[in-house]
C-alpha atoms as a PDB file:
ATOM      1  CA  UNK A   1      82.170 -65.648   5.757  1.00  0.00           C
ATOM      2  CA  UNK A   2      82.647 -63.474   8.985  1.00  0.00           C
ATOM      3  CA  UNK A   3      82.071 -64.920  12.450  1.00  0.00           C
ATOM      4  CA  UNK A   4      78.916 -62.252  12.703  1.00  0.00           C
ATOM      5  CA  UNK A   5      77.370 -63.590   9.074  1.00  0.00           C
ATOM      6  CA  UNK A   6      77.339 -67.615  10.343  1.00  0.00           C
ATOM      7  CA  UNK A   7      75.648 -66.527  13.132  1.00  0.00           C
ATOM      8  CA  UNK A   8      73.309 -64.160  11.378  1.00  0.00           C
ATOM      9  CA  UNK A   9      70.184 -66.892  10.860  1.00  0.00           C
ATOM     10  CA  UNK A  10      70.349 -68.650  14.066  1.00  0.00           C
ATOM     11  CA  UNK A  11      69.863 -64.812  15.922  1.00  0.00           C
ATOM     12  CA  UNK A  12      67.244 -64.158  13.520  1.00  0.00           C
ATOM     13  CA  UNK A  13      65.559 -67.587  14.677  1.00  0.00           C
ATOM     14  CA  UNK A  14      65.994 -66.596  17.923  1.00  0.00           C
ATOM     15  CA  UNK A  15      64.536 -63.195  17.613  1.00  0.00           C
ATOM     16  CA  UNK A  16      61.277 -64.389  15.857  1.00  0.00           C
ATOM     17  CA  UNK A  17      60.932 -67.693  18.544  1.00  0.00           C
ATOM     18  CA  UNK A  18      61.359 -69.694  15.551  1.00  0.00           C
ATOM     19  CA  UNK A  19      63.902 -71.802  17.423  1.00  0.00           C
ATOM     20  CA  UNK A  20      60.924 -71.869  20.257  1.00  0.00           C
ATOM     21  CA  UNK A  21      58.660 -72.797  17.933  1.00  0.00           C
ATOM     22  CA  UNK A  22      60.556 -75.793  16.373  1.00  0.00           C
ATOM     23  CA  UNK A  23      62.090 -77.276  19.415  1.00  0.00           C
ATOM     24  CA  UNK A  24      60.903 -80.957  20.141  1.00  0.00           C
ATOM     25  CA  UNK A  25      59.793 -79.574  24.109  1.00  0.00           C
ATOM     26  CA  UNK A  26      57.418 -77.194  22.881  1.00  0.00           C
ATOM     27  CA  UNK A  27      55.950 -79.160  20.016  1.00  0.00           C
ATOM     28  CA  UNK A  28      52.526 -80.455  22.180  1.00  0.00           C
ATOM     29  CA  UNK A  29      51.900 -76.823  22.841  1.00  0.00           C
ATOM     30  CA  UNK A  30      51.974 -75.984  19.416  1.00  0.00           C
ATOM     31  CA  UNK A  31      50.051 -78.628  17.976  1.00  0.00           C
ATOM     32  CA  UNK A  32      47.589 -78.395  21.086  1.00  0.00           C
ATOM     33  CA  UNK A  33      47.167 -74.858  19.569  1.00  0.00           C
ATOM     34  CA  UNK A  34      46.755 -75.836  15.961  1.00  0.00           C
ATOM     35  CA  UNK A  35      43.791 -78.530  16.580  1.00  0.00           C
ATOM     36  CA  UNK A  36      42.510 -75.863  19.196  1.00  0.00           C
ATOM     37  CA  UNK A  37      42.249 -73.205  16.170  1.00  0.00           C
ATOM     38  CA  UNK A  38      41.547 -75.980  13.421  1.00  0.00           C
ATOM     39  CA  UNK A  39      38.324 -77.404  15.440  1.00  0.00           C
ATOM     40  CA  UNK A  40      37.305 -73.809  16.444  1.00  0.00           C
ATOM     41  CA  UNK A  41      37.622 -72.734  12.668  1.00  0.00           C
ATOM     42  CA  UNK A  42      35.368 -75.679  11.744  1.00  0.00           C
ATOM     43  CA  UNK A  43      32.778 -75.326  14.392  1.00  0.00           C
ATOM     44  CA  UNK A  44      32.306 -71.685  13.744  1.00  0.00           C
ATOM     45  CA  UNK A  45      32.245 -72.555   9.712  1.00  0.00           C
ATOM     46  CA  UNK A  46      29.160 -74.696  10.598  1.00  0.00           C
ATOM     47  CA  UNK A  47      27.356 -73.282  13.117  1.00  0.00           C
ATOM     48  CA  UNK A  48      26.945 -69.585  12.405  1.00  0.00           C
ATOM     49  CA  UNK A  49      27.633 -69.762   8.628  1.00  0.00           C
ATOM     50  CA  UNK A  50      31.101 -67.960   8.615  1.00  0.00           C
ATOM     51  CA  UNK A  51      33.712 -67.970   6.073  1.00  0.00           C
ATOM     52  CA  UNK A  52      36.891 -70.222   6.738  1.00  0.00           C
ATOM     53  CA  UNK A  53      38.599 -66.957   7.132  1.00  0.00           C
ATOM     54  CA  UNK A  54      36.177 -65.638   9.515  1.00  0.00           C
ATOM     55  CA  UNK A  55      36.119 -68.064  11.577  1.00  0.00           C
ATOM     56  CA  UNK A  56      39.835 -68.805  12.190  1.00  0.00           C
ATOM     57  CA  UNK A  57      40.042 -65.176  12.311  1.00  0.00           C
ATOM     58  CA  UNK A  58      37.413 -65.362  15.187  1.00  0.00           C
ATOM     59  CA  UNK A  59      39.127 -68.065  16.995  1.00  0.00           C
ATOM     60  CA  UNK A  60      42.279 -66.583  17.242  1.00  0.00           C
ATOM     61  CA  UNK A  61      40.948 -63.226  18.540  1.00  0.00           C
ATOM     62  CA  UNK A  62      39.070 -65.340  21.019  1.00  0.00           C
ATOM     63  CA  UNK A  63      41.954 -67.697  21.939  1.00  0.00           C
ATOM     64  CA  UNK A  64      44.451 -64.198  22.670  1.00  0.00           C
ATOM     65  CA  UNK A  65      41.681 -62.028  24.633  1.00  0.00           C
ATOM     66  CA  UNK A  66      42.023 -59.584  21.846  1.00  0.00           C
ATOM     67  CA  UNK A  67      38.352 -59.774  21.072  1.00  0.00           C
ATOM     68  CA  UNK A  68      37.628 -56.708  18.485  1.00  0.00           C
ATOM     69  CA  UNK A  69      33.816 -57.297  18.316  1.00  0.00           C
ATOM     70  CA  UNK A  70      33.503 -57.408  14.762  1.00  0.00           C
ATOM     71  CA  UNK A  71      32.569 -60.950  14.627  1.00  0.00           C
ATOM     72  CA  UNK A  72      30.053 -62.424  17.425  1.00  0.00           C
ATOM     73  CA  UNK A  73      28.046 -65.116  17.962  1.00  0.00           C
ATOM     74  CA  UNK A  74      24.603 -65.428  17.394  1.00  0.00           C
ATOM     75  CA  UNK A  75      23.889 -68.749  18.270  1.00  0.00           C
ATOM     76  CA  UNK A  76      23.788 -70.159  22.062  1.00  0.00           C
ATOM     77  CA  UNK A  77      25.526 -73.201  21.685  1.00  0.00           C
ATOM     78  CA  UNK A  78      28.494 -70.969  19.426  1.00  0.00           C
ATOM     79  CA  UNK A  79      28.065 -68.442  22.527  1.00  0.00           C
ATOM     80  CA  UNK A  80      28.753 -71.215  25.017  1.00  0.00           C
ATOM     81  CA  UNK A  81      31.710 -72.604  22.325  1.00  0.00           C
ATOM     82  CA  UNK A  82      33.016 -69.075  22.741  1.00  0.00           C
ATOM     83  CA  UNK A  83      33.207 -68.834  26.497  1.00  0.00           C
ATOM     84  CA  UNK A  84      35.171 -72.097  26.031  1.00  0.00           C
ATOM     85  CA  UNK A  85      37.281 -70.852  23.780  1.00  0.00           C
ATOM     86  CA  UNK A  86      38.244 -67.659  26.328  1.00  0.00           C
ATOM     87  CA  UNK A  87      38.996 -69.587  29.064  1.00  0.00           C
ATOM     88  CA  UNK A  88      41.016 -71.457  26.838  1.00  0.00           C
ATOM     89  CA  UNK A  89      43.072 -69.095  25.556  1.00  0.00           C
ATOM     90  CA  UNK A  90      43.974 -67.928  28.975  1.00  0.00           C
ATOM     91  CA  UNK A  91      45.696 -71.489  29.371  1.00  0.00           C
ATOM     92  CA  UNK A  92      47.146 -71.596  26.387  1.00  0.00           C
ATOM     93  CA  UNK A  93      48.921 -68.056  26.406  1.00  0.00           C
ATOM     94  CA  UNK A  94      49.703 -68.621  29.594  1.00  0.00           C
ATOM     95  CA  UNK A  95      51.579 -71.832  28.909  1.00  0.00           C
ATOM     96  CA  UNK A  96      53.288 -70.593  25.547  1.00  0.00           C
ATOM     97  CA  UNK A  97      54.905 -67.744  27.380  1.00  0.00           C
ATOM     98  CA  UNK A  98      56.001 -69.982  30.660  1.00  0.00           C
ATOM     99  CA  UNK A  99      57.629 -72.476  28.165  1.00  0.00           C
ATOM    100  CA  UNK A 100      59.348 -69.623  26.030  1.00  0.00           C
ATOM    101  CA  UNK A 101      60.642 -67.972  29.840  1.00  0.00           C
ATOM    102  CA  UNK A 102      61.663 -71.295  30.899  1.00  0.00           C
ATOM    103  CA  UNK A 103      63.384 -71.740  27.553  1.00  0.00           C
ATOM    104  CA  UNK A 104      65.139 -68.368  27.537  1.00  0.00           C
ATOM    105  CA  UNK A 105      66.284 -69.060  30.931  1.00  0.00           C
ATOM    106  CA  UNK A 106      67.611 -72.578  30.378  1.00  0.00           C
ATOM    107  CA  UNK A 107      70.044 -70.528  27.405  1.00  0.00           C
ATOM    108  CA  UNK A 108      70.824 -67.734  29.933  1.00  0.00           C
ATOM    109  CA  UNK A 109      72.078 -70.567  31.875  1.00  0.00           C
ATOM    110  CA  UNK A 110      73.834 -72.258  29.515  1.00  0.00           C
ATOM    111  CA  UNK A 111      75.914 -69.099  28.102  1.00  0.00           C
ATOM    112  CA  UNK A 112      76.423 -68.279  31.860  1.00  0.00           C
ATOM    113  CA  UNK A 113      78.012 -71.859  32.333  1.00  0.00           C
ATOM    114  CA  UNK A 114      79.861 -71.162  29.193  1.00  0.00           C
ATOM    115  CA  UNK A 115      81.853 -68.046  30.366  1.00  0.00           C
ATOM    116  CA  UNK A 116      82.913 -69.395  33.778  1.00  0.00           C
ATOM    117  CA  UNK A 117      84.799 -71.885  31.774  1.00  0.00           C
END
């Protein structure tokens, strides 16, 4: 196997933040985000009537400010869920990306380090 072929997976991992996604500091975030969508997908499900699909589709458009309008809520206390769920997903992109910069830095680093010696 050729130097370039071992290294093959680990750059793919890299390239789709797989390796961001598994590592043990950015776990909470993660599983923050999971029970976020999870309880969103539920809520939604029993409130306004939506399929599973629906509504975790709905919650994730929500939670990235992508909002397509497709699906809204007709309900006050989903409407108020919603505005919760905005806000929300302001944080939570916000503190996915800071962890993935502060991440890619920390390896920047590292390989920096690595050709001095």
């Amino acid at each position: 196997m050729s130097h370039t072929e071992h290294h093959r997976p680990k750059f793919l991992r890299r390239f789709l933040f797989l390796d961001v996604l598994f590592d043990p500091r950015t776990r909470v975030i993660f599983y923050y985000a999971a029970i976020i969508i999870a309880l969103g997908a539920m809520l939604f499900h029993w409130l306004e009537g939506w399929s599973w699909l629906d509504s975790v589709y709905f919650v994730v458009i929500t939670l990235t400010t992508i909002g397509y309008g497709d699906l809204s809520p007709t309900r006050p206390i989903t409407k108020l869920i919603t505005i919760f769920y905005s806000l929300n997903g302001v944080v939570m992109l916000a503190l996915v990306f800071d962890v993935v910069r502060t991440l890619r830095g920390w390896d920047v680093n590292k390989l920096a380090r690595r050709e001095e010696t």
